[in-house]
Structure formats: C-alpha cells, structure tokens
N, C-alpha and C. Protein backbone atom coordinates (compact mmCIF):
# COMPACT_ATOMS: atom_id res chain seq x y z
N UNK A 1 0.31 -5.98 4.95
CA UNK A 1 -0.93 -6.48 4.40
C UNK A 1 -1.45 -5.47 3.39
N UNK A 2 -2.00 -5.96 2.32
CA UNK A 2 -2.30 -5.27 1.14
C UNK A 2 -3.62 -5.12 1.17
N UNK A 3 -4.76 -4.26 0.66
CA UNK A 3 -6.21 -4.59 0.52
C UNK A 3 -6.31 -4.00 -0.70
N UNK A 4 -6.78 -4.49 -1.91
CA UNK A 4 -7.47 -4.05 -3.49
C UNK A 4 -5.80 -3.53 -4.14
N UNK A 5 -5.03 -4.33 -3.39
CA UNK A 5 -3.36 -3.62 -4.01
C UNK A 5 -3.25 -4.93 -5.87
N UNK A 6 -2.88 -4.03 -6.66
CA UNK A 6 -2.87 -4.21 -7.65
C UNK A 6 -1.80 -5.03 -8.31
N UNK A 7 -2.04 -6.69 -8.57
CA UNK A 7 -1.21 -7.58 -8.54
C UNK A 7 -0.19 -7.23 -9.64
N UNK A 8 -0.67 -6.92 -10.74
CA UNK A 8 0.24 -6.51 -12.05
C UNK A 8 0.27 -5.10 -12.61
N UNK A 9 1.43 -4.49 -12.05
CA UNK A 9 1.17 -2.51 -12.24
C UNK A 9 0.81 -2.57 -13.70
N UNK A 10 0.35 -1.33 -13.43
CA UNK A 10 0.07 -1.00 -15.50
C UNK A 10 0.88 0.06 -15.45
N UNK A 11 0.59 0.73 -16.73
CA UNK A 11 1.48 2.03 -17.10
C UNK A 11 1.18 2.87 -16.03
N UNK A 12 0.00 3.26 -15.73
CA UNK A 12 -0.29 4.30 -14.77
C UNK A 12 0.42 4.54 -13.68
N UNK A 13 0.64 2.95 -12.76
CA UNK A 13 1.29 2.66 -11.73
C UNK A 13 2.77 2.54 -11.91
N UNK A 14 3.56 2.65 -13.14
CA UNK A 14 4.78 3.25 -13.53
C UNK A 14 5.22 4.62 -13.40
N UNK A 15 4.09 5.17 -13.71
CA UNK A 15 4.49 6.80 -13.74
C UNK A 15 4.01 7.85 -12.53
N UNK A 16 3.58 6.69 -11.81
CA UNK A 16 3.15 7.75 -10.24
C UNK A 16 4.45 7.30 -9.34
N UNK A 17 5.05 8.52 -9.02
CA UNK A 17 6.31 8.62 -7.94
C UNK A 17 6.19 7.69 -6.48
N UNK A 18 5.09 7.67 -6.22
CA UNK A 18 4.39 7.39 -4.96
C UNK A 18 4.01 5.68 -5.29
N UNK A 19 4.20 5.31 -6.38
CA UNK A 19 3.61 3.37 -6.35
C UNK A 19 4.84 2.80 -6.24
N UNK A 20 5.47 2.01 -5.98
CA UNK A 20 6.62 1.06 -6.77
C UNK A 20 6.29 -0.07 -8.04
N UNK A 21 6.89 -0.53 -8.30
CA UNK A 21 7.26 -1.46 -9.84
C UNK A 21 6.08 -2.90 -9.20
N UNK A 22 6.10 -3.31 -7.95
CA UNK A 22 5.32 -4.00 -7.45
C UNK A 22 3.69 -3.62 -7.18
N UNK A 23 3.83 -1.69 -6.92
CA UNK A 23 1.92 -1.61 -7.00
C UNK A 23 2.13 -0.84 -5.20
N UNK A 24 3.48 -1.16 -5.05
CA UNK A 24 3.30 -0.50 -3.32
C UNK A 24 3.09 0.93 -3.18
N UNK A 25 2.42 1.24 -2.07
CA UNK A 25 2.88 3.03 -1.59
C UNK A 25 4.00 3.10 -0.71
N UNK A 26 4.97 4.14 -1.25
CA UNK A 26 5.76 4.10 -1.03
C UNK A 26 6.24 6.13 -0.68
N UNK A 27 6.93 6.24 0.35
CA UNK A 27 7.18 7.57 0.24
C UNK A 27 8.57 7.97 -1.06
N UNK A 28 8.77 9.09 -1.74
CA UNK A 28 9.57 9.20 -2.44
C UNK A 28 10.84 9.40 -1.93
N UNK A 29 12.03 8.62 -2.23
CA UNK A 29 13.30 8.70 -1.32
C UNK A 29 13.95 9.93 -2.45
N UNK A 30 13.97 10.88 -1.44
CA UNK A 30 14.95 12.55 -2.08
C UNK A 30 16.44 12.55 -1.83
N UNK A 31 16.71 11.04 -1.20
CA UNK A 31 18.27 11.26 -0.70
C UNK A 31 19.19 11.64 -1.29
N UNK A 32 19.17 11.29 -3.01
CA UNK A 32 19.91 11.44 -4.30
C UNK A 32 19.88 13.11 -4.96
N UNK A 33 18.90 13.57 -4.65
CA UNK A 33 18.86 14.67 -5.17
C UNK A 33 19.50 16.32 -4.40
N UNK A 34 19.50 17.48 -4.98
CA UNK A 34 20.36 18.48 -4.51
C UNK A 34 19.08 19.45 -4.27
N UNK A 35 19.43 19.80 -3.52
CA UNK A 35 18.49 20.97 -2.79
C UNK A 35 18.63 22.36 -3.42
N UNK A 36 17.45 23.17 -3.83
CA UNK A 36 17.05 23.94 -4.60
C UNK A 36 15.96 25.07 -4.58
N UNK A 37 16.35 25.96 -4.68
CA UNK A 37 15.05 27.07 -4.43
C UNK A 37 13.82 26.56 -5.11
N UNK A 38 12.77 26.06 -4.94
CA UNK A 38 11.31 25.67 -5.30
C UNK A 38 10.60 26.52 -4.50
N UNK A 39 9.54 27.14 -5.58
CA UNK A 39 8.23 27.99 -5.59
C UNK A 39 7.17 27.52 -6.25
N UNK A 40 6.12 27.40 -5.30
CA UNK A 40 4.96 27.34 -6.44
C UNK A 40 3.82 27.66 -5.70
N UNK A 41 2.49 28.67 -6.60
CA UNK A 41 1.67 29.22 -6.38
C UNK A 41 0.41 28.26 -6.48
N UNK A 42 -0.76 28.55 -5.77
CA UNK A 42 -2.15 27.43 -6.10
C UNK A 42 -3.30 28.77 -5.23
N UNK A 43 -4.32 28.42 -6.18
CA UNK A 43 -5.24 29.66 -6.56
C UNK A 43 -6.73 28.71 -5.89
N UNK A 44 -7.62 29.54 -5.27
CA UNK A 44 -8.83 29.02 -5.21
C UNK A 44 -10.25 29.95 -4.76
N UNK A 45 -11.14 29.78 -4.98
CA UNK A 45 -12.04 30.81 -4.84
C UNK A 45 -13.45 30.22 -4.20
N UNK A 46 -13.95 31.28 -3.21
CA UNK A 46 -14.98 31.21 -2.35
C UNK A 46 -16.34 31.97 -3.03
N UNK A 47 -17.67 31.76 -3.69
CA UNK A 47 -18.09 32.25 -4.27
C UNK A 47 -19.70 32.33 -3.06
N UNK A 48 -19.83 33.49 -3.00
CA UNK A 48 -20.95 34.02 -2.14
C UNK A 48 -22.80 34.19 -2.90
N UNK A 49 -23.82 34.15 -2.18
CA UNK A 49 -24.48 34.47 -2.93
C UNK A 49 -24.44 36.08 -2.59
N UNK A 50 -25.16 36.99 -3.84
CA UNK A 50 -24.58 37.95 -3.70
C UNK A 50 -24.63 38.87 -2.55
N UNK A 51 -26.13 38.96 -1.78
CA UNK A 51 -26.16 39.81 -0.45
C UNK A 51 -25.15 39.36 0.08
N UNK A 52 -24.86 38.51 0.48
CA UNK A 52 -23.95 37.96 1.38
C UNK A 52 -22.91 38.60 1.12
N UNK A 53 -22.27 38.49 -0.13
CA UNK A 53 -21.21 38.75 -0.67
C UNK A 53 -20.93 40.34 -0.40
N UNK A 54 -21.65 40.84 -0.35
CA UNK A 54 -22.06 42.24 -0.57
C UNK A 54 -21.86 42.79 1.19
N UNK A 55 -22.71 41.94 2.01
CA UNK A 55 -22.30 42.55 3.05
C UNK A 55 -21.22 42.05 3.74
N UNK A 56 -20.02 40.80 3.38
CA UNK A 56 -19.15 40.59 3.60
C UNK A 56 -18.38 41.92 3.43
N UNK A 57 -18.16 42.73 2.16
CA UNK A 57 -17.38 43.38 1.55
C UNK A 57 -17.83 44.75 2.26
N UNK A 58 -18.96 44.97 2.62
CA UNK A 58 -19.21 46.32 3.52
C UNK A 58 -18.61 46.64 5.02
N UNK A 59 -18.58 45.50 5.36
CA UNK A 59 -17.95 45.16 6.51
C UNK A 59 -16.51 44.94 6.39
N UNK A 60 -16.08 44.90 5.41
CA UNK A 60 -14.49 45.03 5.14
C UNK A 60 -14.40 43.46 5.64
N UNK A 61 -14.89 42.35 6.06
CA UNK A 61 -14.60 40.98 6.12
C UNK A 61 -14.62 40.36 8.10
N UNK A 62 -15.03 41.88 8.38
CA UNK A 62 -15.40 41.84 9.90
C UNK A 62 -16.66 41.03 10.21
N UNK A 63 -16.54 40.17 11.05
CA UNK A 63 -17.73 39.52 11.25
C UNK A 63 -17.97 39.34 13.06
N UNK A 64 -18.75 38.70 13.83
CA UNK A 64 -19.20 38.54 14.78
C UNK A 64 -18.06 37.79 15.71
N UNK A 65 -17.19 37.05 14.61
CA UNK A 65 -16.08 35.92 14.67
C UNK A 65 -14.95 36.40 14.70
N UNK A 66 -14.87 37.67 14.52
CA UNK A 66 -14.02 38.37 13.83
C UNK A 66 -13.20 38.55 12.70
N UNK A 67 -12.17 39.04 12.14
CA UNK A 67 -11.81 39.03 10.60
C UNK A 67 -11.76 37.75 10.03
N UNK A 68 -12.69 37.46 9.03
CA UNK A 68 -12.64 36.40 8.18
C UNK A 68 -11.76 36.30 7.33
N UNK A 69 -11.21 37.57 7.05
CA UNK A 69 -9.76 37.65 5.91
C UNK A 69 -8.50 36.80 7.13
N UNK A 70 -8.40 37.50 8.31
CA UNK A 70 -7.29 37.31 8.71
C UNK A 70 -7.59 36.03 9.52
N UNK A 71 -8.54 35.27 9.59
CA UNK A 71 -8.36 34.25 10.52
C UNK A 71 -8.12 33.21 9.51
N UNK A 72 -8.68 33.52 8.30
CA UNK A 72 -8.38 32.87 7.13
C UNK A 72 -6.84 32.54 6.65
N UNK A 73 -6.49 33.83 7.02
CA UNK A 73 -4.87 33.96 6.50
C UNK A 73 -3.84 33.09 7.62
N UNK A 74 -4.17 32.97 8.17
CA UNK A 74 -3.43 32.44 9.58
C UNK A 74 -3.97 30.81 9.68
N UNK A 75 -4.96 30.41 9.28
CA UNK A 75 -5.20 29.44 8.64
C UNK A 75 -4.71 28.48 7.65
N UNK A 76 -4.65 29.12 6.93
CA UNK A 76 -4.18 28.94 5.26
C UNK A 76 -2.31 28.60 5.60
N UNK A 77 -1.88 29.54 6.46
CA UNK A 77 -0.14 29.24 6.70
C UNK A 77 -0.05 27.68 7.94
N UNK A 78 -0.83 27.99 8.60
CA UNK A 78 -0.58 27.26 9.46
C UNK A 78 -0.77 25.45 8.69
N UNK A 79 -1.96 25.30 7.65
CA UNK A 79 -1.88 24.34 7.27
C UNK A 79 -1.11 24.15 6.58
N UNK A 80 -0.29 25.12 5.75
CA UNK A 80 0.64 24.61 4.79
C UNK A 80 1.75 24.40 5.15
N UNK A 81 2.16 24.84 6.43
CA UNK A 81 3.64 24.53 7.32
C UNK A 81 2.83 22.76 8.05
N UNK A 82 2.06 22.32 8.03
CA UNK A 82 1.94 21.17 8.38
C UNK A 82 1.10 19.97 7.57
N UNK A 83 0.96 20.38 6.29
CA UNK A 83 1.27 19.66 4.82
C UNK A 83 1.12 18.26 5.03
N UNK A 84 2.54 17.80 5.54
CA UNK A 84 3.10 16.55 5.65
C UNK A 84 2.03 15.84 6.97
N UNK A 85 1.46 16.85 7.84
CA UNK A 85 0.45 15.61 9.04
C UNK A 85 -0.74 15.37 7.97
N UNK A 86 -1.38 16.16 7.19
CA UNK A 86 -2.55 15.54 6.41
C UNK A 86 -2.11 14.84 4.85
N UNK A 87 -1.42 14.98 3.87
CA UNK A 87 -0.98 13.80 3.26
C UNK A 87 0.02 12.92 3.66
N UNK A 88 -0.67 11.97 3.85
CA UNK A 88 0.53 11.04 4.34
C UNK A 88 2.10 11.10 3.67
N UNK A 89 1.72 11.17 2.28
CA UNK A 89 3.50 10.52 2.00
C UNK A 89 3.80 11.93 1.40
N UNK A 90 3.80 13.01 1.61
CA UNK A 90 4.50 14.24 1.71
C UNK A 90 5.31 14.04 2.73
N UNK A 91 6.52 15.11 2.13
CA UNK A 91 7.62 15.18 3.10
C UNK A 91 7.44 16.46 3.76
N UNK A 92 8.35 16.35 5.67
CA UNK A 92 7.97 17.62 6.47
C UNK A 92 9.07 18.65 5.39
N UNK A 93 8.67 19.73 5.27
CA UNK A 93 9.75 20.68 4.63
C UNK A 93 10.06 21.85 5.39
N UNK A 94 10.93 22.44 5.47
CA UNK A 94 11.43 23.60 6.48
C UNK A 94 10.91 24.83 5.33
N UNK A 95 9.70 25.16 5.39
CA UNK A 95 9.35 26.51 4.46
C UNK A 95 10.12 27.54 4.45
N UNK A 96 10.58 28.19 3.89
CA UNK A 96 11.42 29.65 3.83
C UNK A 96 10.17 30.62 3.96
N UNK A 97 8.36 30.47 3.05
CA UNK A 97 7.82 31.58 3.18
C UNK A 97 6.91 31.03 3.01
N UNK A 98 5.73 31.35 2.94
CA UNK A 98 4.02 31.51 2.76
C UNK A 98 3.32 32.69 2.75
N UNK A 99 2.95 32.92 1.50
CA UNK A 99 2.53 34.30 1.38
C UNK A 99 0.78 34.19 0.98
N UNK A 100 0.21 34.62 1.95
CA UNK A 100 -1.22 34.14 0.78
C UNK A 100 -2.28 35.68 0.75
N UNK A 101 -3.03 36.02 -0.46
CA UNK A 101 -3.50 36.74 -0.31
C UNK A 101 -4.59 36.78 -0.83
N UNK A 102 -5.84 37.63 -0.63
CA UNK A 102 -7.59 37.52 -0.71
C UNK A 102 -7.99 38.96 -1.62
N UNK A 103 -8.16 38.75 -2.36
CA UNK A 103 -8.73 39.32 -3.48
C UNK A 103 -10.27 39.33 -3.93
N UNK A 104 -11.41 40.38 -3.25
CA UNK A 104 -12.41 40.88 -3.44
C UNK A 104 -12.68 40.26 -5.26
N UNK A 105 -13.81 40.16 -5.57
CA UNK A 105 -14.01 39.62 -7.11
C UNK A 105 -15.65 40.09 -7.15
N UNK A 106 -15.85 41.10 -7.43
CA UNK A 106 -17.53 41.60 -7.35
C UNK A 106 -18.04 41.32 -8.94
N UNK A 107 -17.72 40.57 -9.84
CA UNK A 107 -18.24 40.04 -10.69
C UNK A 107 -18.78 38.64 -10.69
N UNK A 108 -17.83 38.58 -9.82
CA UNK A 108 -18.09 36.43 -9.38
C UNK A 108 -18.70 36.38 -7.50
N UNK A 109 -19.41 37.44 -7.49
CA UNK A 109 -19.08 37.42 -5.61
C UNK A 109 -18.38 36.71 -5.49
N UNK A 110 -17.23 36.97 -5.23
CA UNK A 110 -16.20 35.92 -4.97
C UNK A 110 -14.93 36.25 -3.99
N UNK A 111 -14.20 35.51 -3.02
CA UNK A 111 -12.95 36.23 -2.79
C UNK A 111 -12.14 34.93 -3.27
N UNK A 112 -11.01 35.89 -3.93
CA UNK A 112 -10.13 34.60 -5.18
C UNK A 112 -9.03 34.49 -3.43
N UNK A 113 -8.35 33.49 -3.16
CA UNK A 113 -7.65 33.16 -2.24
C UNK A 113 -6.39 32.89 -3.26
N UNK A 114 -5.18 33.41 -3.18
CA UNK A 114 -3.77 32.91 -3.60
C UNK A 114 -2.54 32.81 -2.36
N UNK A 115 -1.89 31.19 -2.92
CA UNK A 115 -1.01 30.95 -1.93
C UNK A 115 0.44 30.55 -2.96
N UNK A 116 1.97 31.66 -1.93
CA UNK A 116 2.97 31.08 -2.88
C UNK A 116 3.63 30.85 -1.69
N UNK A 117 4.29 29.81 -1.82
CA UNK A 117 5.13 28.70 -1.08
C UNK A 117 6.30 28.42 -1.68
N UNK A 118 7.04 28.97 -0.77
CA UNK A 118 9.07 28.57 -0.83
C UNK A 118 9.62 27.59 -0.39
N UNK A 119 10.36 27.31 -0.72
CA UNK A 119 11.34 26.42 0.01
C UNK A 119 12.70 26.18 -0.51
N UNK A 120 13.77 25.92 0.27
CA UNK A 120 14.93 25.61 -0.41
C UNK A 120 15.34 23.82 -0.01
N UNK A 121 15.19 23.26 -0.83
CA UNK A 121 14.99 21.57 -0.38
C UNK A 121 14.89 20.80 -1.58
N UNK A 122 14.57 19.21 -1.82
CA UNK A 122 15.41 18.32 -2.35
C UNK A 122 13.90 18.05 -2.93
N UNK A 123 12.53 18.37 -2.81
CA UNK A 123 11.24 18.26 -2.99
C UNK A 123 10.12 19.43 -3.36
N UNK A 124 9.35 19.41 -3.81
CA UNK A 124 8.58 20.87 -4.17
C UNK A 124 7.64 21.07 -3.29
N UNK A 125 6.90 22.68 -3.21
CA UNK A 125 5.78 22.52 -2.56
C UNK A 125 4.33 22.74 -3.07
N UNK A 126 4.06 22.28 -4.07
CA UNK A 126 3.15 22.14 -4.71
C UNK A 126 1.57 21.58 -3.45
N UNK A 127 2.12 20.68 -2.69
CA UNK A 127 0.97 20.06 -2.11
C UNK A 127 0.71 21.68 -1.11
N UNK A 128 2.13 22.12 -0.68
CA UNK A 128 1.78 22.95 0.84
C UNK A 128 1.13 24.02 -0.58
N UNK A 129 1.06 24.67 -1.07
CA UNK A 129 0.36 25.89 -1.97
C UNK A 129 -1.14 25.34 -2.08
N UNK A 130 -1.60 24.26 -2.30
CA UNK A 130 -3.09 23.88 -2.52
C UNK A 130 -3.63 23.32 -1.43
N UNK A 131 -2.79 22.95 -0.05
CA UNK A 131 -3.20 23.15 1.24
C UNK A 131 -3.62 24.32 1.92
N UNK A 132 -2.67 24.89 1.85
CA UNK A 132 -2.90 26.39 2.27
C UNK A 132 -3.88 27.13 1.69
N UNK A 133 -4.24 26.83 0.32
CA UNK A 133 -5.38 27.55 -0.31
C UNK A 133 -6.83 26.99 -0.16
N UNK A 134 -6.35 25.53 0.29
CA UNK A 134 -7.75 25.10 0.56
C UNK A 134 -8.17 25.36 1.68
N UNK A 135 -7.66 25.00 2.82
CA UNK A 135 -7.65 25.58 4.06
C UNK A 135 -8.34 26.97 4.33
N UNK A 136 -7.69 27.60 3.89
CA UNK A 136 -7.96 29.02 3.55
C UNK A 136 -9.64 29.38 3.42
N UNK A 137 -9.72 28.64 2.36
CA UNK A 137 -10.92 28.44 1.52
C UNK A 137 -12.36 27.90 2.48
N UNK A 138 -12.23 26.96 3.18
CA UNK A 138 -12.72 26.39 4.15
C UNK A 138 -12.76 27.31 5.72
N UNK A 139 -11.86 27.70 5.90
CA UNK A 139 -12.38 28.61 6.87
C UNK A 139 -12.88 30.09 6.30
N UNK A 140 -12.86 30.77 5.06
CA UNK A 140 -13.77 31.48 4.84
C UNK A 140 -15.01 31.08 5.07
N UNK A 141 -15.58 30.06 4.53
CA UNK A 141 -16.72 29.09 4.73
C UNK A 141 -16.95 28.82 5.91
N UNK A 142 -16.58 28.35 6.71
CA UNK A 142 -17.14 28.31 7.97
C UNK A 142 -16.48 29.63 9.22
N UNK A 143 -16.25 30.87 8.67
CA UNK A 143 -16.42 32.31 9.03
C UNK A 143 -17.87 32.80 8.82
N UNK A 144 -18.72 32.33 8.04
CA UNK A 144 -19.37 33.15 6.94
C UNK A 144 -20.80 32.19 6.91
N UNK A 145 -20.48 31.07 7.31
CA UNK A 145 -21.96 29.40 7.18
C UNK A 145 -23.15 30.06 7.63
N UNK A 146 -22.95 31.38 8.29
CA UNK A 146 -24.06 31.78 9.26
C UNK A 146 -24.80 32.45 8.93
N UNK A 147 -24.19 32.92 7.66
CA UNK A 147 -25.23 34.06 6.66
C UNK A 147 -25.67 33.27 5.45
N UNK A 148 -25.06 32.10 5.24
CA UNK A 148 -25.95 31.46 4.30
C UNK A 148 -24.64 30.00 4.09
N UNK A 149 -25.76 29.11 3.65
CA UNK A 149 -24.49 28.05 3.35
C UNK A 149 -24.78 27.80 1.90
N UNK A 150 -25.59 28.41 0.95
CA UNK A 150 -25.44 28.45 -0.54
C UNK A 150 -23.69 29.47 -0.78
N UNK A 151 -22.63 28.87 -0.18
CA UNK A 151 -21.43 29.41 -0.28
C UNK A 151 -21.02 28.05 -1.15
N UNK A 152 -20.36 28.60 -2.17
CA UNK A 152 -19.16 27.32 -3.06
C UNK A 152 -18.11 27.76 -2.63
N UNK A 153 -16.87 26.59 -2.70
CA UNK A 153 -15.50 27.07 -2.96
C UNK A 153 -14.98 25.89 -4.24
N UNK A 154 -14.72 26.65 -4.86
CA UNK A 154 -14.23 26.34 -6.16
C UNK A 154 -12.65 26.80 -6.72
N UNK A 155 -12.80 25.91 -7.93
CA UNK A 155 -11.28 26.43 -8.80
C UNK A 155 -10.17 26.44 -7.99
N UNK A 156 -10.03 25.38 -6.99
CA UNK A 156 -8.57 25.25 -6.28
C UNK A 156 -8.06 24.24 -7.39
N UNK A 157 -6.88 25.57 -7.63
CA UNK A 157 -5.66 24.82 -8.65
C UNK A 157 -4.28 24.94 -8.42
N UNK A 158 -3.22 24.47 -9.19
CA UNK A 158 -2.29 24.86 -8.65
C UNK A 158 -1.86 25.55 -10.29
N UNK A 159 -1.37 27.09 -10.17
CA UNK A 159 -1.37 28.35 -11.11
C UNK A 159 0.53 27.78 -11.80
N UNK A 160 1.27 27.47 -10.77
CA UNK A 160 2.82 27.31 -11.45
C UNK A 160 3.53 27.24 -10.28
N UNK A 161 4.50 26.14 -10.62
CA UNK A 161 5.65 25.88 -9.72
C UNK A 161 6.97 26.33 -10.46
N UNK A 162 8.42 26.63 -9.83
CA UNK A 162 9.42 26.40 -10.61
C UNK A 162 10.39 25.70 -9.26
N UNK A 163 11.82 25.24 -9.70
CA UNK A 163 12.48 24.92 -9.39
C UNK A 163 12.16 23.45 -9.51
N UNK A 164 13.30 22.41 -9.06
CA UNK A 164 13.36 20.84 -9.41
C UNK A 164 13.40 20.60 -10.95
N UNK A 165 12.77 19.15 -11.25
CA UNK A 165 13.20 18.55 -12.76
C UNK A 165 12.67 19.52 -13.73
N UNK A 166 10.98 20.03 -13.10
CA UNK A 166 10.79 20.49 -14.52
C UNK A 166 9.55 21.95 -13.76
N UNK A 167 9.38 22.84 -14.34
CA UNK A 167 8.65 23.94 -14.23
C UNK A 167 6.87 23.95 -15.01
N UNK A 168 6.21 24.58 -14.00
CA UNK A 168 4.92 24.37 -14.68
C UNK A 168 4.00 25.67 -14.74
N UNK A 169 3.52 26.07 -15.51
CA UNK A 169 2.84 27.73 -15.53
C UNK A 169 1.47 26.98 -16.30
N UNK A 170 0.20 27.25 -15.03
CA UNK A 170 -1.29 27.35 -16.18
C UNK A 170 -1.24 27.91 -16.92
C-alpha cells in the first residue's frame, strides 16, 4: 500500500538511488558491485553560551554525569556501528574503524565533534560518519542541558568520503 506515492516519477525521482522508475522505496541492491576500502569523515559542532562553555573547559569536560567528552565518544561509535537500525534503507556494514574526536573551539564556544568511518564493502559510510557525529552531538547536549539549554548543535556535515564510484572533499 502506497500513501502520497508519486504516480509519474520526475527527474528527481530518477536520480535518487533509493526510488525506483515506478516512485517506490526501495533498498539499493550492492550485489553487482566489488568491495572496496571506503572512508568518509562528517564534522559537527556544539556551541555553548559562553560561561557555560568556559566552565565546561575548566573542568576538562568532567561533569556531575561524568565525562561528557567520553560518554560522548562512546556514543557517537556505538550509533554509527548501528546506522542501519535508525535509517531504514541503509545497509548493516561490518565497520573496520570509527574514530571520532572533540576539539575545544574558544572563539565559537564551541566543541567541533569529528567522525571518520571505514569500511571495506560494496557501499559507503557516509550515513554511519553523520550518525556518529550527530549522536555525538546530542549527547554533549544532554551531558550539559543542566547548565543551560541556550546550547545549539550545528554545522553537521559530511567534510569527504573516498572510495566507490566517485570521491567527495568540502
């Protein structure tokens, strides 16, 4: 059963991997393709007001909750090794790595969050890098809701992938 499914695709619905020629969702079949070292990085940032920010950073990221860096970090992996349960038509991928790291920014109170994601497989991980960073991002935020919730998280992007058809660098 279909609901608001789109009787006659247009161009748009040609060039998304995920529609078919009919307008369906569809998962992408990788059966055809050869498996390949794919990397790709995705960037995002938690912006504090500044006390806050300030006594985050005095405290080295220690809180009542305990480390907001590291519960963050353990966060941030754990969602990106499970990718595929929150977008639906992502595929599960056997990660080779997840590396993510938190970078102090006392011009922007900010901590910049970066995530790079491996894999050797037939698909990229573009989604697990901006999972993991969002994730990430979100439990800084609710580490931290208690000292103020004028907290943004912003500028989750994805910075560059390589491996598969084609390579991408912001």
């Amino acid at each position: 059963m279909s609901i608001n499914k789109q009787k006659t695709p247009n161009t748009l619905t040609h060039n998304l991997s995920h529609i078919d020629a009919k307008g369906d969702v569809h998962m992408v079949d990788v059966s055809h393709k050869t498996a390949s070292q794919r990397q790709a990085t995705a960037q995002g940032r938690v912006i504090f007001p500044q006390a806050v920010y300030q006594q985050i950073k005095d405290n080295d990221g220690m809180s009542k909750k305990g480390s907001i860096i590291q519960t963050a970090h353990i966060a941030g992996i754990m969602a990106g090794k499970r990718t595929h349960e929150l977008i639906p038509l992502c595929h599960p991928l056997p990660l080779d790595g997840i590396n993510l790291t938190f970078d102090y920014q006392d011009d922007s109170h900010s901590i910049q969050v970066t995530a790079t994601v491996k894999v050797t497989h037939k698909t990229g991980v573009e989604m697990e890098a901006l999972t993991a960073v969002s994730v990430a991002c979100l439990t800084l935020y609710d580490m931290t809701k208690a000292l103020s919730h004028d907290i943004i998280i912003s500028d989750i992007q994805l910075l560059q992938k390589t491996g598969g058809k084609s390579d991408y660098q912001l």
